[in-house]
N, C-alpha and C. Protein backbone atom coordinates (compact mmCIF):
# COMPACT_ATOMS: atom_id res chain seq x y z
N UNK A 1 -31.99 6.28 9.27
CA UNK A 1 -32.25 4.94 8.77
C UNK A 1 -33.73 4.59 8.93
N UNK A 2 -34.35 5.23 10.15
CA UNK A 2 -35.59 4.50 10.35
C UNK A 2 -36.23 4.94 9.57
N UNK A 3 -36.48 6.75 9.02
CA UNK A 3 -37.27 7.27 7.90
C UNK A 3 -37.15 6.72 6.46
N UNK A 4 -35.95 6.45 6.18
CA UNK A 4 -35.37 5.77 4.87
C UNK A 4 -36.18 4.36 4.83
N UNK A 5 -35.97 3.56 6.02
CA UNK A 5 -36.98 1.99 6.06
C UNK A 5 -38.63 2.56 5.84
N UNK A 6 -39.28 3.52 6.26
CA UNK A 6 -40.31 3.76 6.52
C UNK A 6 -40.96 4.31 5.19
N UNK A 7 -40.11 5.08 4.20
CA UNK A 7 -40.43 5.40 3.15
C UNK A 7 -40.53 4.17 2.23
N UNK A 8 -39.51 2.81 2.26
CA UNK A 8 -39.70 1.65 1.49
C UNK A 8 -40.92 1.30 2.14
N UNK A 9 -41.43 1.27 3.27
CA UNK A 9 -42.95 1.06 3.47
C UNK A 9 -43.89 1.18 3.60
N UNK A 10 -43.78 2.30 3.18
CA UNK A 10 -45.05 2.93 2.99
C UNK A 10 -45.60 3.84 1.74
N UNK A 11 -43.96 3.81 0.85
CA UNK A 11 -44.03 4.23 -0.24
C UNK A 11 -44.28 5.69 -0.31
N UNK A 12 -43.99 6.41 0.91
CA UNK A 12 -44.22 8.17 1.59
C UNK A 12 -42.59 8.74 1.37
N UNK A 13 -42.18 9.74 0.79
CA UNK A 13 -41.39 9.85 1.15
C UNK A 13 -41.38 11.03 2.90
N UNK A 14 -40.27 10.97 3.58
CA UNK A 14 -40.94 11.13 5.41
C UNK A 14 -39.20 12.15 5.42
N UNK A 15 -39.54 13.58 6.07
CA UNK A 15 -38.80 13.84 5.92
C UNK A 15 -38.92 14.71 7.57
N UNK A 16 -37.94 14.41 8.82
CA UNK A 16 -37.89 15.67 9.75
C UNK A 16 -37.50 16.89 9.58
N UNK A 17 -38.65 17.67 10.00
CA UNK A 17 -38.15 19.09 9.65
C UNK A 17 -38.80 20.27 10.45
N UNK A 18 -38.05 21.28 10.58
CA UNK A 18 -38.34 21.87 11.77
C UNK A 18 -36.73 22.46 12.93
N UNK A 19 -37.31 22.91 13.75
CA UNK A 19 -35.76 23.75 14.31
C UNK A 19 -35.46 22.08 15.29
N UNK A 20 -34.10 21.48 15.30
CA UNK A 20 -33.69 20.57 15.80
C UNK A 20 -33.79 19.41 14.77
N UNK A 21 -34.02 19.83 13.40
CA UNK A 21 -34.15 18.58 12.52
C UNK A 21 -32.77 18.11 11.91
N UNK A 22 -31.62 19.52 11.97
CA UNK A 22 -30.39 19.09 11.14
C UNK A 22 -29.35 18.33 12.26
N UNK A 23 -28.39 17.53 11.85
CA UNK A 23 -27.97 16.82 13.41
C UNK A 23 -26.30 18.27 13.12
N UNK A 24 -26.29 19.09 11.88
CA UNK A 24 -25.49 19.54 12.14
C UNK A 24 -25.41 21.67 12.67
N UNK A 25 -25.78 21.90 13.24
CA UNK A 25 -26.15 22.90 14.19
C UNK A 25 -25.72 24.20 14.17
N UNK A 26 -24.73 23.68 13.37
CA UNK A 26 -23.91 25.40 12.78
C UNK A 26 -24.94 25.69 11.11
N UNK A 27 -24.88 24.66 10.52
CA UNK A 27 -25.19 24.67 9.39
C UNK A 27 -26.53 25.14 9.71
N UNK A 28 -27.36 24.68 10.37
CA UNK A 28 -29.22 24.70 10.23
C UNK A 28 -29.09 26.31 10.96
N UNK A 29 -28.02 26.93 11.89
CA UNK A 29 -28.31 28.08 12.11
C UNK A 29 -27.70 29.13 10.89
N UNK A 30 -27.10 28.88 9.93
CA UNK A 30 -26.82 29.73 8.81
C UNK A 30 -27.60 29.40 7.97
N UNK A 31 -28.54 28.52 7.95
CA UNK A 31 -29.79 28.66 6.68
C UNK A 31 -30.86 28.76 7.53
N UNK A 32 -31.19 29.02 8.60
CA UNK A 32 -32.34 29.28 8.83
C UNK A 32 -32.49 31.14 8.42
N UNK A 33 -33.85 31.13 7.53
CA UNK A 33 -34.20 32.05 7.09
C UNK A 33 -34.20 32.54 5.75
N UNK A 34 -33.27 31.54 5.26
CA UNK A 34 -33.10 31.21 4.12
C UNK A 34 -33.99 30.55 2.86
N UNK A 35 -34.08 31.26 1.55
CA UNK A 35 -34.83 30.62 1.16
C UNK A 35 -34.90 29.44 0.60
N UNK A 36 -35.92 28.79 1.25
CA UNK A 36 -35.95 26.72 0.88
C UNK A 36 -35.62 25.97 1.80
N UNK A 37 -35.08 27.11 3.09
CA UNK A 37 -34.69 26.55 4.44
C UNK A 37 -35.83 27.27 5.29
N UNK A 38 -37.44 27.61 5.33
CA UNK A 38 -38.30 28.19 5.70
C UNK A 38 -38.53 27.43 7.44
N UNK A 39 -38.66 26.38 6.91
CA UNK A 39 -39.20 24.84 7.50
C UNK A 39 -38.07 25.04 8.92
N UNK A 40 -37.03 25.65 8.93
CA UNK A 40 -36.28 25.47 9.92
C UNK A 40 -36.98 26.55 11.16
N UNK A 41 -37.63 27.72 10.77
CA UNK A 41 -38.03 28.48 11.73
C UNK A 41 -39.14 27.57 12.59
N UNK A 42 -39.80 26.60 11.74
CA UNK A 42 -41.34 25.99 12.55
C UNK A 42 -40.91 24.81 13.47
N UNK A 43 -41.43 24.49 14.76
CA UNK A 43 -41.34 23.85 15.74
C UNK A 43 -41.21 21.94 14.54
N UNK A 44 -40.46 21.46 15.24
CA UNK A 44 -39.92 20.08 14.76
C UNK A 44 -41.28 19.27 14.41
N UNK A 45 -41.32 18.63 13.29
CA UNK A 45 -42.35 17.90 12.62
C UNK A 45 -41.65 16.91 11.41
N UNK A 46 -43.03 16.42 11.42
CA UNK A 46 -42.19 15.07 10.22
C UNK A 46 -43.00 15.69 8.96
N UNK A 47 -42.48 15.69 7.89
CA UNK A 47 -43.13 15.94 6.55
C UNK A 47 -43.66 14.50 5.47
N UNK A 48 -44.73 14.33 5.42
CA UNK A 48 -44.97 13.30 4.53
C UNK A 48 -45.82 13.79 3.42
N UNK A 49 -45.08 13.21 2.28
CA UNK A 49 -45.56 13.02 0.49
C UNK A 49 -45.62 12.32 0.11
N UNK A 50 -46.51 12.11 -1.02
CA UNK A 50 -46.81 10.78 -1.73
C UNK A 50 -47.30 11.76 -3.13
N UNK A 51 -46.91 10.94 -4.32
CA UNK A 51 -47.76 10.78 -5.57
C UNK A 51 -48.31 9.88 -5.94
N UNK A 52 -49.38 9.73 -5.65
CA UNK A 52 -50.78 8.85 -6.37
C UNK A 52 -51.99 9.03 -6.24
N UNK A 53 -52.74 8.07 -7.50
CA UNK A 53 -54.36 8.37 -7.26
C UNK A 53 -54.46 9.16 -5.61
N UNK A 54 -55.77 9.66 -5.37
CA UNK A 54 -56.28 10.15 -4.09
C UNK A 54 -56.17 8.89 -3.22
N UNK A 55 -57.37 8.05 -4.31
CA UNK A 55 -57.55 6.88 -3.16
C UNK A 55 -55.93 6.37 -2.53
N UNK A 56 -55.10 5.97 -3.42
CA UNK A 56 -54.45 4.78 -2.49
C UNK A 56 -52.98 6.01 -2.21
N UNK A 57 -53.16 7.68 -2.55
CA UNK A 57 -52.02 8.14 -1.66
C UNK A 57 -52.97 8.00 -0.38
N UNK A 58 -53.96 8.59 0.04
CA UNK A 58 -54.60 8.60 1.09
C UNK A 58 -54.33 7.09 1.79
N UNK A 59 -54.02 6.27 1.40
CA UNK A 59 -54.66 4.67 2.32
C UNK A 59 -52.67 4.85 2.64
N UNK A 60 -51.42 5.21 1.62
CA UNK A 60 -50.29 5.30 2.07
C UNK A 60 -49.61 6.66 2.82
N UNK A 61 -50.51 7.45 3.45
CA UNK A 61 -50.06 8.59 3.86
C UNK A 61 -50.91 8.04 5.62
N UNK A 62 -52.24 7.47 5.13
CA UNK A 62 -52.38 6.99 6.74
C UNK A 62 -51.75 6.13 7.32
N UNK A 63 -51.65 4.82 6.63
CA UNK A 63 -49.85 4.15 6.95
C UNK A 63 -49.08 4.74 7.69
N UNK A 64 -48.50 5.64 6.81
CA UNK A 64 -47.48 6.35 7.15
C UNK A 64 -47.46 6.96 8.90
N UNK A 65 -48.67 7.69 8.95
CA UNK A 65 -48.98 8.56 9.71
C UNK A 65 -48.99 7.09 11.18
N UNK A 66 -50.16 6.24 10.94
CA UNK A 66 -49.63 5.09 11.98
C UNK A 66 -48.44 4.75 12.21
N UNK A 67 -47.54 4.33 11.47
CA UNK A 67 -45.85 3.98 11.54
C UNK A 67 -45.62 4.81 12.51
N UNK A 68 -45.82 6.42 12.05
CA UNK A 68 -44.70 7.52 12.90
C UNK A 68 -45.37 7.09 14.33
N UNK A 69 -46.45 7.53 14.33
CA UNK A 69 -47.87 7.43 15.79
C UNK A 69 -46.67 6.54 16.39
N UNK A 70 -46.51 5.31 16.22
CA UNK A 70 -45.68 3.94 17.09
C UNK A 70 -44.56 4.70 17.51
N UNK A 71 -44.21 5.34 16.48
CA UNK A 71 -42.41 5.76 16.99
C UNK A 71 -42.70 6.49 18.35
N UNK A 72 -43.26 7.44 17.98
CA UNK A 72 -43.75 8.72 19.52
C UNK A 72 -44.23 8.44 20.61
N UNK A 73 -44.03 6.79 21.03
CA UNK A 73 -44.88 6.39 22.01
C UNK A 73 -43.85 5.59 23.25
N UNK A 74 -43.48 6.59 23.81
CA UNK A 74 -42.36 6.26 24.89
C UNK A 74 -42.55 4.67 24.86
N UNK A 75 -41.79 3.76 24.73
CA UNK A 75 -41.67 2.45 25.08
C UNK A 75 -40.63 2.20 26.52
N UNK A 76 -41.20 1.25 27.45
CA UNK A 76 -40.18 0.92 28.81
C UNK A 76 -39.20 0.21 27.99
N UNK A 77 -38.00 1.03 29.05
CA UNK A 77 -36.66 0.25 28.91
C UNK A 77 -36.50 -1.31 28.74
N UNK A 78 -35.53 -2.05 27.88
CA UNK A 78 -35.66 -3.18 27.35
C UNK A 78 -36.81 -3.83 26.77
N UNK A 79 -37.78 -2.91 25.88
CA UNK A 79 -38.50 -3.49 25.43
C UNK A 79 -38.76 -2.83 23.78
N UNK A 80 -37.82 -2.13 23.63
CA UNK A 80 -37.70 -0.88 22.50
C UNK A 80 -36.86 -2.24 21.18
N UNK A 81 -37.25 -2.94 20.49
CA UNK A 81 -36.74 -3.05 19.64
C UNK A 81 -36.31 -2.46 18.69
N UNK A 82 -36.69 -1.47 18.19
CA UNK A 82 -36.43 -0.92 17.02
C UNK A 82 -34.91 0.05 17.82
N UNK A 83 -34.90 0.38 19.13
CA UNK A 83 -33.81 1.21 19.42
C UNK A 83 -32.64 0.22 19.33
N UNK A 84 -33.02 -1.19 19.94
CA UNK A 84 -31.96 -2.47 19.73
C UNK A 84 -31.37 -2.70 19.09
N UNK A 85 -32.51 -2.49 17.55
CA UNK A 85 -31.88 -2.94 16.29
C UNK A 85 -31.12 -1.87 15.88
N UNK A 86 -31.45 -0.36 15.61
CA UNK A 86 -30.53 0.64 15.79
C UNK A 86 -29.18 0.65 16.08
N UNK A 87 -29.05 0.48 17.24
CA UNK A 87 -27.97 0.19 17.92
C UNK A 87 -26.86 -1.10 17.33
N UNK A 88 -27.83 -1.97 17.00
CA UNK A 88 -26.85 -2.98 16.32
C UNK A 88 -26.32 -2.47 15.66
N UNK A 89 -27.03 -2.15 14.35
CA UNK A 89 -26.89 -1.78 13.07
C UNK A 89 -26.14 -0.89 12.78
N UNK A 90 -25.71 0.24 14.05
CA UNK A 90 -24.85 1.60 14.19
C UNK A 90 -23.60 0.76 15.08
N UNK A 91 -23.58 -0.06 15.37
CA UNK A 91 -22.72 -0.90 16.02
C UNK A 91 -21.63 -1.79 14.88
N UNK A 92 -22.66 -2.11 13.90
CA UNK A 92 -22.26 -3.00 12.99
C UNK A 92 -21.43 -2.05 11.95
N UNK A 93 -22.06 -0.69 11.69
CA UNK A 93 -21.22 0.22 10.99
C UNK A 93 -20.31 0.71 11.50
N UNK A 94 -19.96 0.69 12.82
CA UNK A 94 -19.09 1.40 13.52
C UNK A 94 -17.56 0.08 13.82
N UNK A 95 -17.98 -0.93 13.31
CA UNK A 95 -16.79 -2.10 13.34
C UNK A 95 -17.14 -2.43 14.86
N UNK A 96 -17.73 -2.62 16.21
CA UNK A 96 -17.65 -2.55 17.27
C UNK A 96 -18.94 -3.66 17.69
N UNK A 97 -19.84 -4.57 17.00
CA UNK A 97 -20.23 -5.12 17.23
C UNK A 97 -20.05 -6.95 17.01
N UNK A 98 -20.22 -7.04 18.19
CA UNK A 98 -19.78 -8.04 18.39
C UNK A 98 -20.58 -9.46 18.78
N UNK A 99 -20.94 -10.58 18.13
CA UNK A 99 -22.06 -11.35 17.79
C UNK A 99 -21.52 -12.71 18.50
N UNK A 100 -22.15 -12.92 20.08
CA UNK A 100 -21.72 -13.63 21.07
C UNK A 100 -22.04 -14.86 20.68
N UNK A 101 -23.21 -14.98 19.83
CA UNK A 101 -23.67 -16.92 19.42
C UNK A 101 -22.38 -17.11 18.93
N UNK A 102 -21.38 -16.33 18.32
CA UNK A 102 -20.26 -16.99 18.14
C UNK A 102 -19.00 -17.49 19.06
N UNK A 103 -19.60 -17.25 20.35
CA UNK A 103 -18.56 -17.96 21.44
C UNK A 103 -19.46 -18.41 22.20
N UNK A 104 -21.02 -18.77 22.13
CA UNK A 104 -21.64 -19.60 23.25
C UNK A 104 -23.09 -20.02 22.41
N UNK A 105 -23.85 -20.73 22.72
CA UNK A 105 -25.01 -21.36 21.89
C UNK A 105 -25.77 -20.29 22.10
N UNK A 106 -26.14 -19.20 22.88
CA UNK A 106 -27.00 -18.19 22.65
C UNK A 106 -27.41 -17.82 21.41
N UNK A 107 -28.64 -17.45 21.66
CA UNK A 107 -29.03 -16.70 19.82
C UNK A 107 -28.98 -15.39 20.39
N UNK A 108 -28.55 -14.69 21.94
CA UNK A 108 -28.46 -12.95 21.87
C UNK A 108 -27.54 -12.74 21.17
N UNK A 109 -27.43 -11.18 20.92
CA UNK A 109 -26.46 -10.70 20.04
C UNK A 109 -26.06 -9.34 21.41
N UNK A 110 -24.97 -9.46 21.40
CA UNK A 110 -24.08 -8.54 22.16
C UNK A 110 -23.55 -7.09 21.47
N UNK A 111 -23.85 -5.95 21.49
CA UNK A 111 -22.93 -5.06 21.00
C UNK A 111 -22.41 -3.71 21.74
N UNK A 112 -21.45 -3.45 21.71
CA UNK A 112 -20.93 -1.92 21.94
C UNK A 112 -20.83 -0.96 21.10
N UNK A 113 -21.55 0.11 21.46
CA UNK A 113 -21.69 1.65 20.52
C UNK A 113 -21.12 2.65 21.82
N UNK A 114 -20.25 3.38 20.98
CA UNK A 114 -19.98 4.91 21.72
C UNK A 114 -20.96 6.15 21.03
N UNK A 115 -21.61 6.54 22.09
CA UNK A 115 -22.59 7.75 21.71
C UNK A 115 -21.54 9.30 22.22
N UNK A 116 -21.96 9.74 21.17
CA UNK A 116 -21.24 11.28 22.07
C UNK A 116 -22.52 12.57 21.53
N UNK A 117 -22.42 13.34 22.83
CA UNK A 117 -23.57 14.22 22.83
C UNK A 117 -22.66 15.63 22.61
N UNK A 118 -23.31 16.32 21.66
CA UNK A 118 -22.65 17.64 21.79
C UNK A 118 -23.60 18.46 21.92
């Protein structure tokens, strides 16, 4: 989701790629080596493209390149919005979030997500 938001802003399309880029692990080890699946042998990276003039791909590819810069920058615990909003939002798709201003004047928003690691 965050690359998908990041491409509406910056007009890049932003793609991870690299060994640890597929979230599905059987699959990325039967195409690695493959051709058009090259990108899977090289250490994890983000890919950014643009089509336009020089000038203004250049002014939306450095954009771009700032956006990611923010992401990679360990943030202290409770202060990570964008992981917050995440979480909502995977909360909100998952039927499991639950929006407390509706049982008390608070404007927080409360939610539960189950993560599972494999």
């Amino acid at each position: 989701m965050t690359a998908k938001q990041l491409e509406q802003e910056t007009g890049c399309k932003i793609m991870v790629r690299g060994r640890g880029s597929m979230r599905d692990k059987k699959k990325e080890e039967a195409n690695r080596g493959k051709p058009n699946w090259e990108h899977l042998n090289d250490k994890l990276h983000v890919l950014i493209t643009v089509e336009d003039s020089n000038n203004r791909a250049s002014v939306k590819i450095q954009r771009a390149i700032d956006e990611i810069k923010k992401l990679l920058i360990p943030i202290t615990d409770g202060e990570d919005e964008l992981k917050k909003r995440q979480l909502m939002e995977l909360a909100i798709i998952n039927g499991t979030y639950r929006d407390s201003s509706q049982r008390n004047s608070s404007k927080s928003h409360s939610f539960s997500v189950d993560l599972w690691f494999f």
